[in-house]
C-alpha atoms as a PDB file:
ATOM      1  CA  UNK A   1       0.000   0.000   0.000  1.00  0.00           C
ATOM      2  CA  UNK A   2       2.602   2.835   1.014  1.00  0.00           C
ATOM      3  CA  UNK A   3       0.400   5.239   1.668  1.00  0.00           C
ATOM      4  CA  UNK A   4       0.373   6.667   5.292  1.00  0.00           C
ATOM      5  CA  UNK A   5      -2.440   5.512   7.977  1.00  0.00           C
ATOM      6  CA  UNK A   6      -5.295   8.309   8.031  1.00  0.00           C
ATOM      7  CA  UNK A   7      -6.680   8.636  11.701  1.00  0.00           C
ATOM      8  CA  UNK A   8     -10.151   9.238  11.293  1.00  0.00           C
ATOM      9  CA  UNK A   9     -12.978  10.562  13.962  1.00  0.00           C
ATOM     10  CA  UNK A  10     -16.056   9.339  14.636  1.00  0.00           C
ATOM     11  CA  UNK A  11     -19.100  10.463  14.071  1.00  0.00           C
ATOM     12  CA  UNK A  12     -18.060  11.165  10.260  1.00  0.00           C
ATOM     13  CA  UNK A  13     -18.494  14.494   8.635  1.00  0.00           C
ATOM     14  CA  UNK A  14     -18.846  14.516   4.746  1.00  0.00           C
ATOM     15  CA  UNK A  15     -15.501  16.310   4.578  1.00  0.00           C
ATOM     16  CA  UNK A  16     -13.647  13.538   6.217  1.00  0.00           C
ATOM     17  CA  UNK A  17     -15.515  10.786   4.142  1.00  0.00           C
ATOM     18  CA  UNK A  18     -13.992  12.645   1.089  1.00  0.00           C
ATOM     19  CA  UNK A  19     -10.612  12.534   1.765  1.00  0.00           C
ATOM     20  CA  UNK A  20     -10.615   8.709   2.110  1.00  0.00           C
ATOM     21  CA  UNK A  21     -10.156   6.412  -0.629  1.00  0.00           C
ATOM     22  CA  UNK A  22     -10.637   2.427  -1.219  1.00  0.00           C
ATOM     23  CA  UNK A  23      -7.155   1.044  -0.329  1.00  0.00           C
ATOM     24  CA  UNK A  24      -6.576   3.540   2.425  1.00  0.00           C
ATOM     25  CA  UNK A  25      -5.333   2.077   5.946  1.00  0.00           C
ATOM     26  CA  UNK A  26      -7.503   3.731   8.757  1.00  0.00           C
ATOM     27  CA  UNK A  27      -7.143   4.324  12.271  1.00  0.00           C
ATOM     28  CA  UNK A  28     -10.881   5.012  13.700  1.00  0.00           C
ATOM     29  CA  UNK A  29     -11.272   6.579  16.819  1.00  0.00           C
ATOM     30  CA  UNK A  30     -14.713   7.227  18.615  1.00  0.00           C
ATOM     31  CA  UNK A  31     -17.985   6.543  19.176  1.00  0.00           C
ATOM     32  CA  UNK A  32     -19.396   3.928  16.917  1.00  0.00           C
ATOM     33  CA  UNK A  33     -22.598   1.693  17.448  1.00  0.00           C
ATOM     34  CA  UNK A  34     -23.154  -2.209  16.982  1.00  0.00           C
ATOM     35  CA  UNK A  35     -25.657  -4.140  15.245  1.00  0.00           C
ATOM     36  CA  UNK A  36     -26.659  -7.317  13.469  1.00  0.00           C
ATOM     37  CA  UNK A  37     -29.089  -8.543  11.691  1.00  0.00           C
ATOM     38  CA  UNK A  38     -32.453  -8.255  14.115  1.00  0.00           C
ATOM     39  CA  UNK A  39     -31.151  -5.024  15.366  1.00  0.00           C
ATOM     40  CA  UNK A  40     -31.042  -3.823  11.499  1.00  0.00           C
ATOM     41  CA  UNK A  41     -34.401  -5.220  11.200  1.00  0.00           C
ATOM     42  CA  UNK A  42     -36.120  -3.453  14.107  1.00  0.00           C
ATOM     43  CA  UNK A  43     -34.132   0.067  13.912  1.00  0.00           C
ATOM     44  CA  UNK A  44     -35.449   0.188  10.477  1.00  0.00           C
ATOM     45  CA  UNK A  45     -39.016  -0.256  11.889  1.00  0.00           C
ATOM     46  CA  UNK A  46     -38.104   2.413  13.979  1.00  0.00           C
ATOM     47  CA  UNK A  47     -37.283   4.567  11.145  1.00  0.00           C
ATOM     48  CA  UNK A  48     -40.394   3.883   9.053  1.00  0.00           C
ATOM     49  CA  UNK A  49     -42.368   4.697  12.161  1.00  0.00           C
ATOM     50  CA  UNK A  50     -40.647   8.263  12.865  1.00  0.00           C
ATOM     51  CA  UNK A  51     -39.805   7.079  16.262  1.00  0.00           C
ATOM     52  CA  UNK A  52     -36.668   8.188  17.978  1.00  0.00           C
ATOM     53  CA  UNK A  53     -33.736   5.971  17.418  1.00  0.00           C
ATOM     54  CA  UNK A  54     -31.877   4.910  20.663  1.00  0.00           C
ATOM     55  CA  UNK A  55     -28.516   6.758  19.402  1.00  0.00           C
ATOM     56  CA  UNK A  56     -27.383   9.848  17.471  1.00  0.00           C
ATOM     57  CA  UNK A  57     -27.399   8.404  14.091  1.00  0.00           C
ATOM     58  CA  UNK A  58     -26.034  11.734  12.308  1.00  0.00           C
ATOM     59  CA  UNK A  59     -22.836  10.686  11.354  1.00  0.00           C
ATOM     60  CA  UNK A  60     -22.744   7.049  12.763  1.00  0.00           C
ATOM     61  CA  UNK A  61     -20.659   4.558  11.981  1.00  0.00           C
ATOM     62  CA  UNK A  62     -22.466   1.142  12.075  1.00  0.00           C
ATOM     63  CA  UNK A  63     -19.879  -2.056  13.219  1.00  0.00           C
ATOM     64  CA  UNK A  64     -21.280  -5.155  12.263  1.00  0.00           C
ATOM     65  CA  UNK A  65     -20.377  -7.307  14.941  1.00  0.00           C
ATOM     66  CA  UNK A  66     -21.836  -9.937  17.746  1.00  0.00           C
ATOM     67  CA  UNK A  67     -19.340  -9.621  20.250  1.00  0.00           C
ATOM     68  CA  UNK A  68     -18.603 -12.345  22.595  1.00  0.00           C
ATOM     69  CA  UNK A  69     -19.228 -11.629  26.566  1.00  0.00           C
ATOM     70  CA  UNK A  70     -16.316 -10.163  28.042  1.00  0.00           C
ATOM     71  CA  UNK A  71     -13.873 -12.376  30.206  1.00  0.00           C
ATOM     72  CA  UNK A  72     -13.012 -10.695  33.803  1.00  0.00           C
ATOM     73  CA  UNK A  73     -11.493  -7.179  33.816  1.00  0.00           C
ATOM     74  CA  UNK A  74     -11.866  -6.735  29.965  1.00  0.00           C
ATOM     75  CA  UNK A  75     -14.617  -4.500  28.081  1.00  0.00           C
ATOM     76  CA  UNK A  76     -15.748  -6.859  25.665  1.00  0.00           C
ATOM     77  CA  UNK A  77     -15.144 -10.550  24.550  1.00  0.00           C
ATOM     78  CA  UNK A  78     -13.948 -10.714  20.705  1.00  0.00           C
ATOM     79  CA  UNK A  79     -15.555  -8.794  18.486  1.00  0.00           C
ATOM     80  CA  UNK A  80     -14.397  -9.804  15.006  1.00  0.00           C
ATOM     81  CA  UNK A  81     -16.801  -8.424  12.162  1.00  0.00           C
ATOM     82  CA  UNK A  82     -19.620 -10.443  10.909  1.00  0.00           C
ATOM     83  CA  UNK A  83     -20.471 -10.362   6.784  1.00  0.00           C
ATOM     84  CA  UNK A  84     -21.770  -7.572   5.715  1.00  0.00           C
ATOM     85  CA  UNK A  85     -24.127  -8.793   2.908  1.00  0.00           C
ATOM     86  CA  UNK A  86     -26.615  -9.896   5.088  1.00  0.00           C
ATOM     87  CA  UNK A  87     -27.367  -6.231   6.302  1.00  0.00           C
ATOM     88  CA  UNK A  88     -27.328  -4.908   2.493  1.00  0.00           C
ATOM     89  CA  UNK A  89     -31.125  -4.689   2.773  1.00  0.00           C
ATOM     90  CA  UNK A  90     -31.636  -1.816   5.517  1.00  0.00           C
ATOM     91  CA  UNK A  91     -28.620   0.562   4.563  1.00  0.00           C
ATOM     92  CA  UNK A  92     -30.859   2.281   2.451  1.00  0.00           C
ATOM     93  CA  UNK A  93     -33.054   3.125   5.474  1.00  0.00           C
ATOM     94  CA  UNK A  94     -30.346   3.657   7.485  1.00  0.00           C
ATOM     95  CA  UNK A  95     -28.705   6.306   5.544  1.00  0.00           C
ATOM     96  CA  UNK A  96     -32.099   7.816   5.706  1.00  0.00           C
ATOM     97  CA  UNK A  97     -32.026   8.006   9.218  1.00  0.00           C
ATOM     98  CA  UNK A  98     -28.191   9.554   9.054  1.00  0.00           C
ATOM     99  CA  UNK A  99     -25.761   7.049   8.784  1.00  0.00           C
ATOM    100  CA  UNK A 100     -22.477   7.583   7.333  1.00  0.00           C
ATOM    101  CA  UNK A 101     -20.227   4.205   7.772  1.00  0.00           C
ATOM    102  CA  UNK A 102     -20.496   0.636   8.198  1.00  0.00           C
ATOM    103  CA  UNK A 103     -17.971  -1.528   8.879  1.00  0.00           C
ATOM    104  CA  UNK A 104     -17.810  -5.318   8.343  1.00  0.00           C
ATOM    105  CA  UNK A 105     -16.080  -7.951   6.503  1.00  0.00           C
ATOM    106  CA  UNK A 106     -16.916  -8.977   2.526  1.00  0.00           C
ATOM    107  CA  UNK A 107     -18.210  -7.427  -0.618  1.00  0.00           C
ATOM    108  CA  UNK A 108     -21.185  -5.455  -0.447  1.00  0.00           C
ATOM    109  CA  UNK A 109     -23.610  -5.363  -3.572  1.00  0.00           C
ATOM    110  CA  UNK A 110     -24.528  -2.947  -6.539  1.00  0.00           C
ATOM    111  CA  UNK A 111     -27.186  -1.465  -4.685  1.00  0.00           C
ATOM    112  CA  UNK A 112     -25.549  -0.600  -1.579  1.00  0.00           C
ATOM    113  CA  UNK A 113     -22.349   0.242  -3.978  1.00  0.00           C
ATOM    114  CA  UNK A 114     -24.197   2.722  -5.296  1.00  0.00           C
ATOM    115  CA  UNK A 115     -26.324   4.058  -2.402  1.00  0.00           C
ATOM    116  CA  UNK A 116     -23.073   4.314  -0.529  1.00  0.00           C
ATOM    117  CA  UNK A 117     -21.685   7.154  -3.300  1.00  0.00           C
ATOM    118  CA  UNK A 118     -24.791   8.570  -3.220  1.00  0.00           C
ATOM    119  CA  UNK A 119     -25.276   9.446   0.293  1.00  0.00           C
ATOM    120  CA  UNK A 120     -21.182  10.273   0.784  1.00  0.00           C
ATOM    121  CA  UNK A 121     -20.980   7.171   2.591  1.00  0.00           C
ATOM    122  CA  UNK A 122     -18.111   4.794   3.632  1.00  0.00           C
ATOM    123  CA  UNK A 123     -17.791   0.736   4.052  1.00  0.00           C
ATOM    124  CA  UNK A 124     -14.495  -0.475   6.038  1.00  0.00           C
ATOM    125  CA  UNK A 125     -13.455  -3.701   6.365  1.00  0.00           C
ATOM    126  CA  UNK A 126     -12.520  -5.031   9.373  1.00  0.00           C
ATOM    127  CA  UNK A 127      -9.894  -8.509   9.425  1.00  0.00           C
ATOM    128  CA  UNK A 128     -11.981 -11.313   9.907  1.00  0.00           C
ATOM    129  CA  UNK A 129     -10.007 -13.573  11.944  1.00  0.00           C
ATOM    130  CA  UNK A 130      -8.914 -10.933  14.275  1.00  0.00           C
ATOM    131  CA  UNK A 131     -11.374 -10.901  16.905  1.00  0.00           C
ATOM    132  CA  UNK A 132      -9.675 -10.774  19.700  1.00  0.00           C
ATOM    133  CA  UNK A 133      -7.583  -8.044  18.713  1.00  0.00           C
ATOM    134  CA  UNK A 134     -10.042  -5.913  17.527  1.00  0.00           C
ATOM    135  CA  UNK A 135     -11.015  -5.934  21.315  1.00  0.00           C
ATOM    136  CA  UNK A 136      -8.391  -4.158  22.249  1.00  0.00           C
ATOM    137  CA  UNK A 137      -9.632  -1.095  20.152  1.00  0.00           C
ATOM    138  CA  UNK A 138     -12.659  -1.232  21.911  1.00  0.00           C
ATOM    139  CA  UNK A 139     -12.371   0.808  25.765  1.00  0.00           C
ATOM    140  CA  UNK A 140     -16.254   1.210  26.539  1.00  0.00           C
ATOM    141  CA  UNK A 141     -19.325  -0.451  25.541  1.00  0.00           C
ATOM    142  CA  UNK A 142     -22.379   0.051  26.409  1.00  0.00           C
ATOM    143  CA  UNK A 143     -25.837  -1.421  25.277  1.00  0.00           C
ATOM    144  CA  UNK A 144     -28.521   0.839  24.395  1.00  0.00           C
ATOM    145  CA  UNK A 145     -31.376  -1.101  22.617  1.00  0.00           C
ATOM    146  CA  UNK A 146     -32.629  -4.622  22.479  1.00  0.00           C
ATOM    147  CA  UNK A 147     -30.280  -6.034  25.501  1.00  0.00           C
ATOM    148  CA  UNK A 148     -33.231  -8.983  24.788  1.00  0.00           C
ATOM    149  CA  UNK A 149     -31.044  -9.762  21.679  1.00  0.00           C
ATOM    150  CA  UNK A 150     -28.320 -10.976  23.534  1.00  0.00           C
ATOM    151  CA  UNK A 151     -25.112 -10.352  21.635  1.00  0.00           C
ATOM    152  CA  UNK A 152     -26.785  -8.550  18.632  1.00  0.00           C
ATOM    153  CA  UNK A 153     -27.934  -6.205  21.284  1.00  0.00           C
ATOM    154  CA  UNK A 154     -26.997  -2.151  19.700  1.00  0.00           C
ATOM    155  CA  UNK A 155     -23.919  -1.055  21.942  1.00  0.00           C
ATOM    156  CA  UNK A 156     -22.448   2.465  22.073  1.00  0.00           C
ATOM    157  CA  UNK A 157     -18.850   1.779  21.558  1.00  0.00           C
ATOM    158  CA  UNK A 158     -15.899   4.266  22.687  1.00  0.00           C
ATOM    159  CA  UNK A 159     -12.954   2.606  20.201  1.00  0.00           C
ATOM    160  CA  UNK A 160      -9.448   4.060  19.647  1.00  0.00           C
ATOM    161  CA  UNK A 161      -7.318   3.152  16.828  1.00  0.00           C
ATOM    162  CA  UNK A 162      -9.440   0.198  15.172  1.00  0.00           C
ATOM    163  CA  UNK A 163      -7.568  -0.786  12.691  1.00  0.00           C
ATOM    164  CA  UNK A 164      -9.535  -0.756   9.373  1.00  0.00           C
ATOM    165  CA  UNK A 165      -9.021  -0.668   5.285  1.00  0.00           C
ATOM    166  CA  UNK A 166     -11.559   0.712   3.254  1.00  0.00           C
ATOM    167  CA  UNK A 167     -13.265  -0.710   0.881  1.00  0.00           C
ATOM    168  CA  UNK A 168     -15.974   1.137  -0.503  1.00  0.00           C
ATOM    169  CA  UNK A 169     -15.653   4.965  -1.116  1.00  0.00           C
ATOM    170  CA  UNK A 170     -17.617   7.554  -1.460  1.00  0.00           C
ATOM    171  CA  UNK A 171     -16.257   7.961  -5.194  1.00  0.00           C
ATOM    172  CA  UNK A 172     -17.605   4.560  -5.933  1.00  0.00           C
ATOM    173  CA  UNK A 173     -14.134   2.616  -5.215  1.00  0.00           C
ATOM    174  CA  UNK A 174     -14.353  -0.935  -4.564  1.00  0.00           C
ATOM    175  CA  UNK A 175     -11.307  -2.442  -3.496  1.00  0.00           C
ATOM    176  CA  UNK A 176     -12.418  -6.052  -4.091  1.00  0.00           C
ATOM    177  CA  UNK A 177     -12.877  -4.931  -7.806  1.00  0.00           C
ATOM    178  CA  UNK A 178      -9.683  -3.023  -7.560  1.00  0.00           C
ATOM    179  CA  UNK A 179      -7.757  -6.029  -5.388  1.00  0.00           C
ATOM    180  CA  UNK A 180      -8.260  -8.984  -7.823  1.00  0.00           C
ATOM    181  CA  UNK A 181      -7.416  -6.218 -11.021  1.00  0.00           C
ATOM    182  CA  UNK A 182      -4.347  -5.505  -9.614  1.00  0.00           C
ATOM    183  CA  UNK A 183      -3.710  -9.155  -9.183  1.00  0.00           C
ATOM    184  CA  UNK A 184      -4.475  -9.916 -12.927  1.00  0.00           C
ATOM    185  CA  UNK A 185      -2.144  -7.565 -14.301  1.00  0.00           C
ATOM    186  CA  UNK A 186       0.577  -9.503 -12.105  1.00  0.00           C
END
């Protein structure tokens, strides 16, 4: 890669977002939230309803992640990323409601592609396989919706320095696309 590692803030600003580009090594710091699946599926009923969302979703970066319980004295348990795909269906709503990143682990598809340069978004990848050292990026969580959902509970997480790449800019970049190009012309 060569290039240096951008430290980024969260909540994202559009003028942040736009100086990032696929390939780019990222250090985030902030507050990001969690959520899965179910979560997706009942803050988007949330959003179709008008009702009040249970964080500040101007700006948000969205982790998709089921952490595992936290062992004695640590914050939380591993909390490797989970694949993204299966959340493809609610970004549109969630950029709606003010979203500006996601981060999880594989490609994401045309639509969300698309909706992501639309709406100045941002997807990172996170390394699958790295759980337990994404952890250490993580020093608060908190859970602030659907605790009933176990670990696809939405936390509040205060992270500094998780390590990311990203992968799908607000320029339409994809670095899958880009990745396995490069590798052709090898």
């Amino acid at each position: 890669m060569g290039k240096p590692v951008k430290r980024v803030e969260a909540p994202l600003t559009e003028s942040v977002i736009k100086l990032l580009r696929t390939g780019d090594e990222v250090l985030l710091s902030g507050t990001i939230y969690t959520a899965r699946d179910m979560a997706h599926a009942r803050l988007v009923k949330m959003i179709k309803a008008k009702d009040k969302l249970p964080f500040e979703a101007e700006g948000s970066v969205i982790y998709y992640v089921g952490p595992s319980p936290a062992r004695a004295g640590r914050v939380i348990g591993s909390a490797g990323p989970t694949t993204s795909y299966r959340m493809d269906s609610f970004v549109s709503s969630m950029f709606d409601a003010g979203m500006k990143g996601m981060i999880g682990k594989g490609s994401r598809s045309e639509e969300v592609k698309k909706l992501i340069k639309e709406n100045c978004g941002i997807y990172f990848g996170a390394t699958g396989g790295a759980a337990a050292l994404i952890s250490g990026s993580i020093v608060e969580s908190e859970i602030v919706a659907f605790s009933e959902l176990g670990t696809e509970a939405v936390r509040r997480l205060k992270v500094i320095n998780l390590p990311l790449l990203v992968v799908n800019d607000c320029y339409g970049g994809d670095l899958y696309t880009e990745g396995v190009e490069q590798y052709r012309r090898l």
